[in-house]
Protein backbone atom coordinates (compact mmCIF):
# COMPACT_ATOMS: atom_id res chain seq x y z
CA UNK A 1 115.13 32.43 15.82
CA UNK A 2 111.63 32.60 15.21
CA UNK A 3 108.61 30.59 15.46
CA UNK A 4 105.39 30.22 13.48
CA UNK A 5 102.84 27.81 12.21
CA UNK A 6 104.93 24.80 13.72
CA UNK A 7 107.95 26.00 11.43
CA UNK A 8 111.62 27.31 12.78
CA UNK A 9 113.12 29.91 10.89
CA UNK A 10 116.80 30.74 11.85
CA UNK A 11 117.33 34.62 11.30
CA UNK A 12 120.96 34.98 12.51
CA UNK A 13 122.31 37.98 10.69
CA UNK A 14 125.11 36.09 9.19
CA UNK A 15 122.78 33.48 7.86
CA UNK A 16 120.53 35.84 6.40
CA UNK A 17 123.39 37.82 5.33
CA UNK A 18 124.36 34.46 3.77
CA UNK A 19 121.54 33.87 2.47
CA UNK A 20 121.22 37.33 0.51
CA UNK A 21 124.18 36.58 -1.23
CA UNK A 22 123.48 33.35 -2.36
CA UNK A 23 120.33 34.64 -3.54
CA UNK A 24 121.40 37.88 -4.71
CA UNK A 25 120.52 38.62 -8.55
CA UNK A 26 122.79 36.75 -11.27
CA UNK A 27 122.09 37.31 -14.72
CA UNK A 28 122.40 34.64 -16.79
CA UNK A 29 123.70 32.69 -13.88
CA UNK A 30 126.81 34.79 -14.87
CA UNK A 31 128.46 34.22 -11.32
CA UNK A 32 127.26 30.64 -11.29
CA UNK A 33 128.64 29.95 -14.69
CA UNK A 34 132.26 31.40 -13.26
CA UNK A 35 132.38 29.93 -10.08
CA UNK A 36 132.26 26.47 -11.74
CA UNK A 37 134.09 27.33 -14.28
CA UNK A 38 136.72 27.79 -11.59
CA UNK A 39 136.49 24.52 -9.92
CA UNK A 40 137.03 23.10 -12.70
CA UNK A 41 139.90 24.99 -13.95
CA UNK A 42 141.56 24.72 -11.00
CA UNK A 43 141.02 21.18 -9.99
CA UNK A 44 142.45 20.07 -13.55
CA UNK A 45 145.34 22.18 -12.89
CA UNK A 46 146.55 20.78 -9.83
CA UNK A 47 145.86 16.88 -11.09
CA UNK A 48 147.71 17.93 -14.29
CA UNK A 49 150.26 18.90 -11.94
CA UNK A 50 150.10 15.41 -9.84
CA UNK A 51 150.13 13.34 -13.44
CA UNK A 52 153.16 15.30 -13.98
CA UNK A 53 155.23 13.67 -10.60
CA UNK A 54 155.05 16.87 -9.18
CA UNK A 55 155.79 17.05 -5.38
CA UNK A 56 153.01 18.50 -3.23
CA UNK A 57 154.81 21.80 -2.94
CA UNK A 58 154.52 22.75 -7.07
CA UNK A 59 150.65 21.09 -6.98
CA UNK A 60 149.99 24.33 -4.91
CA UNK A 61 151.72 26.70 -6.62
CA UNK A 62 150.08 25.77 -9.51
CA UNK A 63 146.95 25.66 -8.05
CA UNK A 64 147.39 29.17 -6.46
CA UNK A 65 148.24 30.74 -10.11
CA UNK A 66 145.38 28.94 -11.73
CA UNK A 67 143.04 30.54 -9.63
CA UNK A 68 144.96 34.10 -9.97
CA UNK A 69 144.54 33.53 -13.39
CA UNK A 70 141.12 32.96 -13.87
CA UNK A 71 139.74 35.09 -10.60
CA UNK A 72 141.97 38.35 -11.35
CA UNK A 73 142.12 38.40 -15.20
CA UNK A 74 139.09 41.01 -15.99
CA UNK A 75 140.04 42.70 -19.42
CA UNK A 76 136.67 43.61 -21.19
CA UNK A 77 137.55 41.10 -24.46
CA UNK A 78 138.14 37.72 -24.71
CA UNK A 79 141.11 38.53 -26.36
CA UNK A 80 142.56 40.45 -24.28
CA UNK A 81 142.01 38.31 -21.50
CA UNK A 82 144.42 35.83 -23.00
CA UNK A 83 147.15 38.10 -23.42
CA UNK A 84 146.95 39.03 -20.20
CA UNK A 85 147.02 35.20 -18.95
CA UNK A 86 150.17 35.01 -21.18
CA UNK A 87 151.66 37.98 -19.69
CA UNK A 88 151.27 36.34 -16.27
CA UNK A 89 153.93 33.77 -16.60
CA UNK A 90 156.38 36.45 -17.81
CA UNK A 91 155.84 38.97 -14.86
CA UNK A 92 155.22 35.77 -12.42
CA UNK A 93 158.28 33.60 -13.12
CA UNK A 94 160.92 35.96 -12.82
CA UNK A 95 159.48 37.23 -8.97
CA UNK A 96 159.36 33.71 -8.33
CA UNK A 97 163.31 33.24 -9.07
CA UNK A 98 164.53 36.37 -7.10
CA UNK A 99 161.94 35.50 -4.33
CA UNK A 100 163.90 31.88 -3.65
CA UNK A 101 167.48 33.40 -4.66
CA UNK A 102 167.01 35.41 -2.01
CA UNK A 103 165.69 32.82 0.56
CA UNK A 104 169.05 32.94 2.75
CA UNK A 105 169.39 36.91 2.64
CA UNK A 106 166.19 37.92 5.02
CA UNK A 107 166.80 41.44 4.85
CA UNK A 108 167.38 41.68 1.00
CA UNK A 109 164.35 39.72 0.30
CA UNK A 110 162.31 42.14 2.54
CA UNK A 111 163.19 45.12 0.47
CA UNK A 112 162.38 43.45 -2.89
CA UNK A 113 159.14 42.59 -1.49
CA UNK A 114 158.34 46.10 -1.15
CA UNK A 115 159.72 47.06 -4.63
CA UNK A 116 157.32 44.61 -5.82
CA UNK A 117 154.36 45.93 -3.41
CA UNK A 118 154.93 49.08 -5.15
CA UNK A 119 155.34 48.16 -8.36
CA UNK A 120 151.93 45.90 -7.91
CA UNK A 121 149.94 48.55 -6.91
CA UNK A 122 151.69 51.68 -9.14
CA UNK A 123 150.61 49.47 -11.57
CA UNK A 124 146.66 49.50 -11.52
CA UNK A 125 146.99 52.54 -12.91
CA UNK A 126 146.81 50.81 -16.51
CA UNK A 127 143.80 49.46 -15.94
CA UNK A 128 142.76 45.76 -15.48
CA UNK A 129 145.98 44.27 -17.38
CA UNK A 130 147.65 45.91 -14.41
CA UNK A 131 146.15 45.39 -11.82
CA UNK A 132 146.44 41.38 -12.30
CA UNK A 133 149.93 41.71 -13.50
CA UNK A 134 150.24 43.62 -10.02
CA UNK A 135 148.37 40.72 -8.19
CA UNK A 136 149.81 37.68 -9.50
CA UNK A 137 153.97 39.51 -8.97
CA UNK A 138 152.80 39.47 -5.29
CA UNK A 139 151.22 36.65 -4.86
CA UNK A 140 154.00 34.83 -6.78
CA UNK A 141 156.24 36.10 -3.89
CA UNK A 142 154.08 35.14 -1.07
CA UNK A 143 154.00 31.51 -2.44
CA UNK A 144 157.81 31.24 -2.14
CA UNK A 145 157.49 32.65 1.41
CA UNK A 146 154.58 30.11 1.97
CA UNK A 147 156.18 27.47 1.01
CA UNK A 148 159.75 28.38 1.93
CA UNK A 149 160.92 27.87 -1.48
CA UNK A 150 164.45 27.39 -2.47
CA UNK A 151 166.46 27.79 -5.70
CA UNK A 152 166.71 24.15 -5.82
CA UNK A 153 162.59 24.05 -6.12
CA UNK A 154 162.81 26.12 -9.06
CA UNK A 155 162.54 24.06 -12.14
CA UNK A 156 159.48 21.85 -10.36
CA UNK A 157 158.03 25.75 -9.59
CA UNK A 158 158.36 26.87 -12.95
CA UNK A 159 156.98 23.73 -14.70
CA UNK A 160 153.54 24.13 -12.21
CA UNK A 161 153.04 27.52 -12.78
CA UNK A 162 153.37 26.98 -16.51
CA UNK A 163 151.33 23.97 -16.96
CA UNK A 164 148.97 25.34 -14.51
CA UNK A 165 148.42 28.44 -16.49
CA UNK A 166 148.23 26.85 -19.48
CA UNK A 167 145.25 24.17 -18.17
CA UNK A 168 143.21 27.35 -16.97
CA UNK A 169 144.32 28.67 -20.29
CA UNK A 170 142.29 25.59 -22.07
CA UNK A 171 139.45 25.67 -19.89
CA UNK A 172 138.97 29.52 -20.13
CA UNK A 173 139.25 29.88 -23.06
CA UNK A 174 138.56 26.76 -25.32
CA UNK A 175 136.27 24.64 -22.86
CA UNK A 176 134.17 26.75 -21.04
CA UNK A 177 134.66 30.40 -22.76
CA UNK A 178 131.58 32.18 -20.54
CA UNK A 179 132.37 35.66 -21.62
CA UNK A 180 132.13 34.69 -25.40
CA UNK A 181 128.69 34.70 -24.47
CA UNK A 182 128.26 37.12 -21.75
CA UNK A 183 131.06 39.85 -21.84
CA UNK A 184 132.91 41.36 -19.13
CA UNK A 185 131.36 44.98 -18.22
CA UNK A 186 134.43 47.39 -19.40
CA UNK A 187 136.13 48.66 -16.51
CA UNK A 188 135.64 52.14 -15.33
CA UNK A 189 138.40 53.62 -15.86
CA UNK A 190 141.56 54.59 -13.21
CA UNK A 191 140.54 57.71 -11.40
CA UNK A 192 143.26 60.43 -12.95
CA UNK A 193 145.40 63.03 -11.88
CA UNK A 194 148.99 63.83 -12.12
CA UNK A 195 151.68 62.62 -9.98
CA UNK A 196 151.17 61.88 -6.30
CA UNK A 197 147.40 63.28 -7.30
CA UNK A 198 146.58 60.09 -8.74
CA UNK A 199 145.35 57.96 -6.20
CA UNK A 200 147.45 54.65 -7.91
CA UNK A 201 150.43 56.50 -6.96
CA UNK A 202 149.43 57.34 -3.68
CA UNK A 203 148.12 54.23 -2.53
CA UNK A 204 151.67 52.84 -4.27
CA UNK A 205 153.00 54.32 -1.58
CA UNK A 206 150.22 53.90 1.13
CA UNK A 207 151.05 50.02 0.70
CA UNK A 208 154.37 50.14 0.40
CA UNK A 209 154.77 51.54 3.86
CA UNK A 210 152.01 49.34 5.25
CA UNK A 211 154.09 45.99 4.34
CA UNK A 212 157.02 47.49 5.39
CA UNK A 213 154.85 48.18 8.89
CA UNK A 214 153.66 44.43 8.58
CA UNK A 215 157.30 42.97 7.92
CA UNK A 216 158.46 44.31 11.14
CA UNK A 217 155.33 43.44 13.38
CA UNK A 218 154.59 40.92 11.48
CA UNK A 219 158.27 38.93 12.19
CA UNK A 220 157.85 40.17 16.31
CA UNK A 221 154.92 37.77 16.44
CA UNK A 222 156.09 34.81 14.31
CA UNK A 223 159.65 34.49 12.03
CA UNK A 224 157.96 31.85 10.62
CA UNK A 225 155.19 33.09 9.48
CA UNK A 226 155.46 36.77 9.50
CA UNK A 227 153.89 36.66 5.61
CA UNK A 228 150.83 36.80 6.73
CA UNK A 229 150.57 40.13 8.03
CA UNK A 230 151.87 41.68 4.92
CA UNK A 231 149.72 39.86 2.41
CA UNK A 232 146.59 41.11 4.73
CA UNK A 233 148.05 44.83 4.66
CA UNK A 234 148.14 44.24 0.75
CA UNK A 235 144.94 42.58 -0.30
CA UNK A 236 143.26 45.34 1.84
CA UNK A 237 144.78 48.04 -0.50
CA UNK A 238 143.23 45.88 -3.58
CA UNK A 239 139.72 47.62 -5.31
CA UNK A 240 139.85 50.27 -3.14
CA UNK A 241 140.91 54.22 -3.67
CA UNK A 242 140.05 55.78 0.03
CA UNK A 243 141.54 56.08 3.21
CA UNK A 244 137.54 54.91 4.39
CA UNK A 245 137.37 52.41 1.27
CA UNK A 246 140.19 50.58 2.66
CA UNK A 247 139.23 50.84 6.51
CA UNK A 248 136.32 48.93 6.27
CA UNK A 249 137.67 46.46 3.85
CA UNK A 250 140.23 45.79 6.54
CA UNK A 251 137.35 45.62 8.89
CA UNK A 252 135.87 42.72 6.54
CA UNK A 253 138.66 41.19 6.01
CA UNK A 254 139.14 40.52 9.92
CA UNK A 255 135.57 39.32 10.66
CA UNK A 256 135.66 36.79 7.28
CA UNK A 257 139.05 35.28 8.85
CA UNK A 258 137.81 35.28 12.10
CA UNK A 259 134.97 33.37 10.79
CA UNK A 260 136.94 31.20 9.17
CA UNK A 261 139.29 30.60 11.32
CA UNK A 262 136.35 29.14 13.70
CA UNK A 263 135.46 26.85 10.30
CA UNK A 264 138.76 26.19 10.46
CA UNK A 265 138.74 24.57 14.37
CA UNK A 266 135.80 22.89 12.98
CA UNK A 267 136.10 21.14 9.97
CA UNK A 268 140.07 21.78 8.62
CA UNK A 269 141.56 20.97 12.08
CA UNK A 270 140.02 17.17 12.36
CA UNK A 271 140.71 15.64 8.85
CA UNK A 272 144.10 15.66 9.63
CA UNK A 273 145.10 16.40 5.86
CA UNK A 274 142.81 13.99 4.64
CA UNK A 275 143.52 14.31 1.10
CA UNK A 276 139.63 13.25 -0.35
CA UNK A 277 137.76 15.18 1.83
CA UNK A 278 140.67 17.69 1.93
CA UNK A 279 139.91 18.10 -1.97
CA UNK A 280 136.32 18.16 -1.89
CA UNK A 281 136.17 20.92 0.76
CA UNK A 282 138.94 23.19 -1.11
CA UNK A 283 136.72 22.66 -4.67
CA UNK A 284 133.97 23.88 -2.13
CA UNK A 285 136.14 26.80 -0.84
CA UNK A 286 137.21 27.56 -4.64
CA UNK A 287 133.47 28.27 -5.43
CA UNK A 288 132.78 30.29 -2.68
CA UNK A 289 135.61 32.48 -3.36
CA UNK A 290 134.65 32.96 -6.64
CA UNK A 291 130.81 33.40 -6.03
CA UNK A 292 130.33 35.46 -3.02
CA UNK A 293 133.26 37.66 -4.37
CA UNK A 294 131.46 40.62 -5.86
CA UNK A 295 128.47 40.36 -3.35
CA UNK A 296 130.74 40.16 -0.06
CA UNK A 297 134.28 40.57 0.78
CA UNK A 298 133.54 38.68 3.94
CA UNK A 299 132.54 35.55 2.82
CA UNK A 300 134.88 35.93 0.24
CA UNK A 301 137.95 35.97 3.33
CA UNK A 302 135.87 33.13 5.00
CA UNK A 303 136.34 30.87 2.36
CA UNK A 304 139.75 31.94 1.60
CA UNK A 305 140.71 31.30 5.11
CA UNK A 306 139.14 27.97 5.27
CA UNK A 307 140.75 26.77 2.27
CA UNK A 308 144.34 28.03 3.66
CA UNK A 309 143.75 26.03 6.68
CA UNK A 310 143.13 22.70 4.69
CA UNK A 311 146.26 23.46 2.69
CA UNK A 312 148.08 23.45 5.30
CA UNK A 313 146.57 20.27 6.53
CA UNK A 314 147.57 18.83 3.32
CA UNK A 315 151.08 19.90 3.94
CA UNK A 316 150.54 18.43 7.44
CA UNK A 317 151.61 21.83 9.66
CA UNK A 318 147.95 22.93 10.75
CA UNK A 319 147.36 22.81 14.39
CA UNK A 320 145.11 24.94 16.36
CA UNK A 321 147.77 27.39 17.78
CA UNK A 322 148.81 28.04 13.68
CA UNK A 323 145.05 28.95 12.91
CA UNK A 324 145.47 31.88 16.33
CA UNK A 325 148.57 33.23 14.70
CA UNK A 326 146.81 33.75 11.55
CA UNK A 327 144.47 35.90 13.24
CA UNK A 328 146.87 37.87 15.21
CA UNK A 329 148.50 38.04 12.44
CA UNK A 330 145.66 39.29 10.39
CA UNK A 331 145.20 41.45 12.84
CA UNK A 332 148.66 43.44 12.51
CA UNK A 333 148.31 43.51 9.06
CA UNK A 334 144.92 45.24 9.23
CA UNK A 335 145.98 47.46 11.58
CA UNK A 336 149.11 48.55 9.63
CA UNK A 337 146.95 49.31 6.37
CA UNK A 338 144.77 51.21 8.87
CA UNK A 339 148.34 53.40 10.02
CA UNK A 340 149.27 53.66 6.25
CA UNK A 341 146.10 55.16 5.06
CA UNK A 342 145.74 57.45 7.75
CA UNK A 343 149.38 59.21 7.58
CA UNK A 344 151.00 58.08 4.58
CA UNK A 345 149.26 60.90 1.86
CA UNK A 346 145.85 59.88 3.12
CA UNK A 347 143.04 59.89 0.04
CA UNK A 348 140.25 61.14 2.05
CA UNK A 349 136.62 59.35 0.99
CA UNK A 350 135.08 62.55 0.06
CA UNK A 351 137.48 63.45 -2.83
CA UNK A 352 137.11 59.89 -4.47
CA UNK A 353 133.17 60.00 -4.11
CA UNK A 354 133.50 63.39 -5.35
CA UNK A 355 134.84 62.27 -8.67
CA UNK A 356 132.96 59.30 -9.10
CA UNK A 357 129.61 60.52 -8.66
CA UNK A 358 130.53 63.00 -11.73
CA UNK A 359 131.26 60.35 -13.56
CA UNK A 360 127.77 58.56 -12.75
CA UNK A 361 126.18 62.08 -14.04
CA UNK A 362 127.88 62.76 -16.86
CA UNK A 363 127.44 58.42 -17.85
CA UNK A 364 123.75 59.23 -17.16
CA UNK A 365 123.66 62.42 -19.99
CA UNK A 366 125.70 60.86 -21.96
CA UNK A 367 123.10 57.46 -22.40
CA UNK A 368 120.51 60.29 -22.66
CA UNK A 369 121.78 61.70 -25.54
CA UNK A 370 122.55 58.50 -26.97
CA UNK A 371 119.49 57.08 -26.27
CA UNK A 372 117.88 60.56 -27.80
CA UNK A 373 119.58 60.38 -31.29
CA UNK A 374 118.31 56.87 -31.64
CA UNK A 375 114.82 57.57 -31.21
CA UNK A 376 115.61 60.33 -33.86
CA UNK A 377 116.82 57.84 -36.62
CA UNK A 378 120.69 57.83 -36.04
CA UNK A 379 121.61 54.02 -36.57
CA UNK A 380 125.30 54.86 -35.10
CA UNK A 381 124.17 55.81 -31.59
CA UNK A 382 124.89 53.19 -29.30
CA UNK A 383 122.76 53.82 -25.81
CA UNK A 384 122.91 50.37 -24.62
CA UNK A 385 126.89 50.63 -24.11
CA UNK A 386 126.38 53.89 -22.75
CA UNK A 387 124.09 52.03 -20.10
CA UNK A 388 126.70 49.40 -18.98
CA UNK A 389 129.74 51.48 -18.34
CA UNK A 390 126.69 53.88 -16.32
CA UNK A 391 126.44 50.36 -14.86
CA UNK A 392 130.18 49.82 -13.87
CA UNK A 393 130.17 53.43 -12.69
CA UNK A 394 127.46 52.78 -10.29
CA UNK A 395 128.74 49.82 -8.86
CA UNK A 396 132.10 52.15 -8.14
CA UNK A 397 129.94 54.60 -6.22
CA UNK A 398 128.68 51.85 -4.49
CA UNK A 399 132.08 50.88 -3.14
CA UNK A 400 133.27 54.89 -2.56
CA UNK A 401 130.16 55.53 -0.58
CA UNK A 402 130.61 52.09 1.88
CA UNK A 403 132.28 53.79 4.03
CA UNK A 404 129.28 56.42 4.68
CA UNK A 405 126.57 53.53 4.42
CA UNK A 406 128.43 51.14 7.03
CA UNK A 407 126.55 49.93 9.93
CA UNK A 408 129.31 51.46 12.31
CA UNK A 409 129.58 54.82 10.72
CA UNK A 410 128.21 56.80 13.87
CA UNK A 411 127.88 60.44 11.52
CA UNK A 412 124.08 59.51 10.95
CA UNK A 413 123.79 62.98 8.99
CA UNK A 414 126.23 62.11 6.67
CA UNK A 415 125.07 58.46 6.03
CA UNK A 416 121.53 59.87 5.01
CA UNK A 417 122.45 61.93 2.51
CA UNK A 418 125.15 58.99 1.40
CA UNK A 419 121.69 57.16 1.07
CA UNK A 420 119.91 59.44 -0.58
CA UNK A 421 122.81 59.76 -3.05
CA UNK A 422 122.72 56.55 -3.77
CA UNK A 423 118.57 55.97 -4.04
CA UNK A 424 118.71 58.79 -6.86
CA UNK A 425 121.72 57.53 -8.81
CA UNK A 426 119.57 53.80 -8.65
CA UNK A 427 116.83 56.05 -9.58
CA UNK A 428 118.51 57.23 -12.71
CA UNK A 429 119.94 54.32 -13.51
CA UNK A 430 116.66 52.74 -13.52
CA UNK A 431 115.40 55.63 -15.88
CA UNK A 432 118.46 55.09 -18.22
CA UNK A 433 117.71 51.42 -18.83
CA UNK A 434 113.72 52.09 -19.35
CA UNK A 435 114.99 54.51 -21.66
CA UNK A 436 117.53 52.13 -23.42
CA UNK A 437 114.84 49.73 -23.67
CA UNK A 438 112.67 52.30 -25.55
CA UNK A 439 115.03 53.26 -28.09
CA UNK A 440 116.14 49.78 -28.93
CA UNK A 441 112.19 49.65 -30.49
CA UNK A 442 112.84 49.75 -34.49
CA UNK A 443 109.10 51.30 -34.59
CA UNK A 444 109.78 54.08 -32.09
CA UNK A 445 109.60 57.56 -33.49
CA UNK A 446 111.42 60.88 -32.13
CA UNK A 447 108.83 64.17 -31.64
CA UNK A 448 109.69 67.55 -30.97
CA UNK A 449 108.93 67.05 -27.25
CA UNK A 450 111.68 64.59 -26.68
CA UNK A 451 114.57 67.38 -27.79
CA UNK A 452 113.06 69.63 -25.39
CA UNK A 453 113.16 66.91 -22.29
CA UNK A 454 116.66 66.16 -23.64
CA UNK A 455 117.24 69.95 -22.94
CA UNK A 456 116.01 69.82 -19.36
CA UNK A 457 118.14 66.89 -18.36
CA UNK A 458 121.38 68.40 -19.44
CA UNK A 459 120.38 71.37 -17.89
CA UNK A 460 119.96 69.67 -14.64
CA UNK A 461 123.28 68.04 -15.38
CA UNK A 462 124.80 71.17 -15.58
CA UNK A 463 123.27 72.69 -12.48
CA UNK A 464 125.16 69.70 -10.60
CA UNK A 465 128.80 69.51 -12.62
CA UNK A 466 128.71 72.85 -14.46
CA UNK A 467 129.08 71.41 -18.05
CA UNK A 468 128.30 68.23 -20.26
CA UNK A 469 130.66 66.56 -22.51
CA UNK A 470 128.74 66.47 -25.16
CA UNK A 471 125.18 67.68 -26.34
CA UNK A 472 122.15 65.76 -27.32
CA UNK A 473 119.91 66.79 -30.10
CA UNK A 474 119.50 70.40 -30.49
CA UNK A 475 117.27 71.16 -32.92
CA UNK A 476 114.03 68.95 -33.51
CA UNK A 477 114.55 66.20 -36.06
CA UNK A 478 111.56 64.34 -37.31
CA UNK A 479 107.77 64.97 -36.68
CA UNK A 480 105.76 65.66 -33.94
CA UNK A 481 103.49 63.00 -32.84
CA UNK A 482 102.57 60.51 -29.77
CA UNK A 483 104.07 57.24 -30.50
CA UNK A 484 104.10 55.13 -27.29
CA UNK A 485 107.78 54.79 -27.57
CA UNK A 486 108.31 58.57 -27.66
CA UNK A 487 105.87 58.61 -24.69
CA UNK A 488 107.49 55.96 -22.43
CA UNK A 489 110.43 57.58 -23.43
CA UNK A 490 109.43 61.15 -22.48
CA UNK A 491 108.19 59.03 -19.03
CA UNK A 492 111.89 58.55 -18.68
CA UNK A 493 113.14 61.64 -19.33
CA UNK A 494 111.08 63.41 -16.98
CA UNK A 495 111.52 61.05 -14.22
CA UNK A 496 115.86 61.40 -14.99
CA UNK A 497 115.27 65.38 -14.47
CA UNK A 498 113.65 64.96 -11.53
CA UNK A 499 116.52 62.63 -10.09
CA UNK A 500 118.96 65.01 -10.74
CA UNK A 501 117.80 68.01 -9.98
CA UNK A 502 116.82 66.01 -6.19
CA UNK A 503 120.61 65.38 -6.15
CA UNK A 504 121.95 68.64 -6.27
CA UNK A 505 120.35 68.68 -2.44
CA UNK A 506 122.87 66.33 -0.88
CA UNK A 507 126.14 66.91 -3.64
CA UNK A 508 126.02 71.01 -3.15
CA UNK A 509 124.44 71.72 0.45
CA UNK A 510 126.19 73.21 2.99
CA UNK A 511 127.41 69.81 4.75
CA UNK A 512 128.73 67.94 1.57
CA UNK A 513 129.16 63.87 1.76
CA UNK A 514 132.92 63.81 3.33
CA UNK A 515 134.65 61.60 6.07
């Protein structure tokens, strides 16, 4: 806390970490827009589900595969995004029928789980559609655990997942459509390989033997509630590719439900299942989840958590000792993803970073080029596209180096030169889009001295990866001159050789980035 000019400031790191993210950049209110969007999806779900007569039970199922819906549906079109959502249903119901048919055979229902698990994550390897599909066939099985769900439940089940999907359905899509206006970034695409080389596949059966880990331990602590520690040990696995990419995401998931948990004591514990302040606080939880997703995985579990707690208020079963299970249990799962990812065909951080970061570069020479046979008159070349998946890309390196970058990471060598990968890719990003912006001027004009600056960058490009995709002008094409666009532009060029020649210091010195 400090003091000054007869004001308090609180500077807890948590509250300025808080703080950050709630302040963190949002174009167009994009993250805004979605968050409500959310609460209001949701919240019409579940009282569709109440006008229906629908016991308490199916109100949360519903509720649970609205928010699925509209939290892990990501396809790059509109369109596509609602064949997904109709896809969910079909992959959802039919996990949700074996799940309760199974309900009196323990052991049976344990190894489906883990056919699912693997199925879930093999999947991602088809991109977004995928990796929902994947999330909601899980999560459709921890609900019936949740919830204890019987084959007698079923119909009530089915009709609140289905009107539930269909009311976010409406909203996204007909009410509130916010990426008619602003559309999803594509995806990067799946890192590749063949067989257990592709990471999907590996981490398919990373996961697969970190449930089965969290079944076990899991059912030691609690036969009750034994659930939890697998569905930590699987959303840990979830947006990440590295054995370090999924260590500290189990290290954030434990401090966000510890967090929580504390909320929990706090606020969830004394309503009693109070179901209008209940309400409010989970529409509060629901928009939390959805903002402080992207920015913080913490927060994100901190809200989540919270909101669990008051569900189970609602369903009147919270007490103080179920809030310390959840941690311990938490904890087990965490610690099994931790064993999974360490012996189970371990994906070490270097060898993801590795491939990223050459995606980054060639993204970066491939906007150049782009951006290059604009300025010389071709109306087809589209740099500005070429910018966002450079974008996406970054925001992927981001993630692959937050291992290296973390707080705890004692290597200080090798966090330094993570760093400096990092400031040079922002560096060249921030090139690209000055560049971008140049070339989307009707009244810019190309000169002989942009080809030439065009050469120098792919040069540079292949000093670092040993070839480009494709080439950028190679012969002059237009006049010389000194427009100010072909200036600025040459401004950018310059300043994108100098990034990348910098980077070939940390990607191909004797101590490369590696964990």
């Amino acid at each position: 806390m400090r003091s000054g000019g007869g004001r308090t400031t609180v500077t807890h790191p948590a509250l300025k970490k808080l703080k950050k993210i709630f302040t963190a950049p949002d174009p167009g209110l994009f993250r805004l827009r979605v968050s409500l969007r959310a609460v209001l999806g949701i919240g019409l779900a579940v009282t569709a589900c109440e006008a229906a007569g629908l016991p308490l039970s199916a109100s949360v199922t519903g509720g649970l595969a609205a928010l699925l819906a509209l939290f892990t549906v990501a396809d790059p079109t509109v369109r596509g995004q609602a064949v997904t959502t109709a896809l969910l249903a079909a992959v959802g119901l039919p996990v949700l029928t074996v799940a309760t048919a199974l309900h009196d055979v323990p052991a049976v229902q344990d190894a489906v789980w883990l056919v699912v698990v693997f199925g879930g994550v093999y999947a991602r390897r088809w991109g977004p559609r995928g990796h929902a599909l994947g999330i909601f066939a899980f999560m459709t099985f921890f609900v019936a655990q949740f919830l204890h769900a019987v084959p007698g439940q079923l119909p009530e089940l089915y009709a609140a997942v289905a009107l539930s999907l269909a009311t976010a359905s409406a909203v996204r899509f007909g009410v509130w459509c916010v990426e008619r206006r602003t559309p999803l970034p594509a995806a990067s695409a799946p890192l590749g390989g063949r067989g257990l080389a592709r990471p999907a596949t590996r981490q398919a059966f990373q996961a697969t033997a970190a449930c089965a880990f969290a079944v076990a331990a899991g059912q030691v602590l609690s036969h009750e509630r034994w659930y939890w520690a697998v569905g930590t040990a699987w959303w840990i696995f979830v947006n990440t590719a590295s054995r370090g990419e999924t260590l500290v995401r189990g290290f954030r998931r434990v401090v966000g439900t510890v967090t929580g948990i504390v909320a929990g004591l706090l606020v969830a514990v004394p309503l009693h299942g109070a179901p209008t302040p209940t309400a409010v606080l989970v529409a509060v939880c629901v928009f939390g989840i959805f903002y402080t997703a992207a920015p913080s995985y913490s927060w994100m579990m901190f809200f989540v958590t919270v909101m669990a707690g008051l569900l189970y208020g609602l369903l009147g079963v919270l007490h103080p000792g179920l809030l310390a299970l959840r941690l311990a249990e938490t904890g087990v799962g965490a610690l099994r993803a931790a064993l999974a990812v360490a012996l189970v065909l371990p994906i070490t951080t270097h060898t993801v970073t590795d491939q990223w970061v050459r995606r980054a570069v060639h993204a970066v020479h491939a906007c150049t080029a782009a951006a290059a046979r604009r300025l010389a008159g071709d109306p087809e070349a589209d740099p500005a596209s070429r910018a966002a998946e450079l974008e996406a890309l970054l925001g992927r390196v981001r993630q692959a180096l937050a291992p290296l970058v973390h707080p705890l990471n004692p290597l200080r060598a090798r966090k330094a030169r993570a760093r400096q990968v990092l400031a040079l890719l922002d560096e060249c990003a921030r090139r690209t889009r000055g560049l971008v912006a140049v070339a989307a001027d009707p009244d810019a004009s190309h000169d002989a001295r942009l080809t030439e600056a065009c050469r120098r960058v792919e040069t540079a490009v292949e000093a670092l990866l040993g070839a480009v995709p494709e080439r950028a002008l190679t012969s002059p094409a237009g006049v010389p001159g000194h427009h100010p666009g072909a200036e600025q532009a040459l401004g950018h060029l310059h300043g994108l050789e100098r990034a990348l020649t910098a980077l070939a210091v940390p990607l191909q010195g004797s101590s490369p980035i590696r964990v």
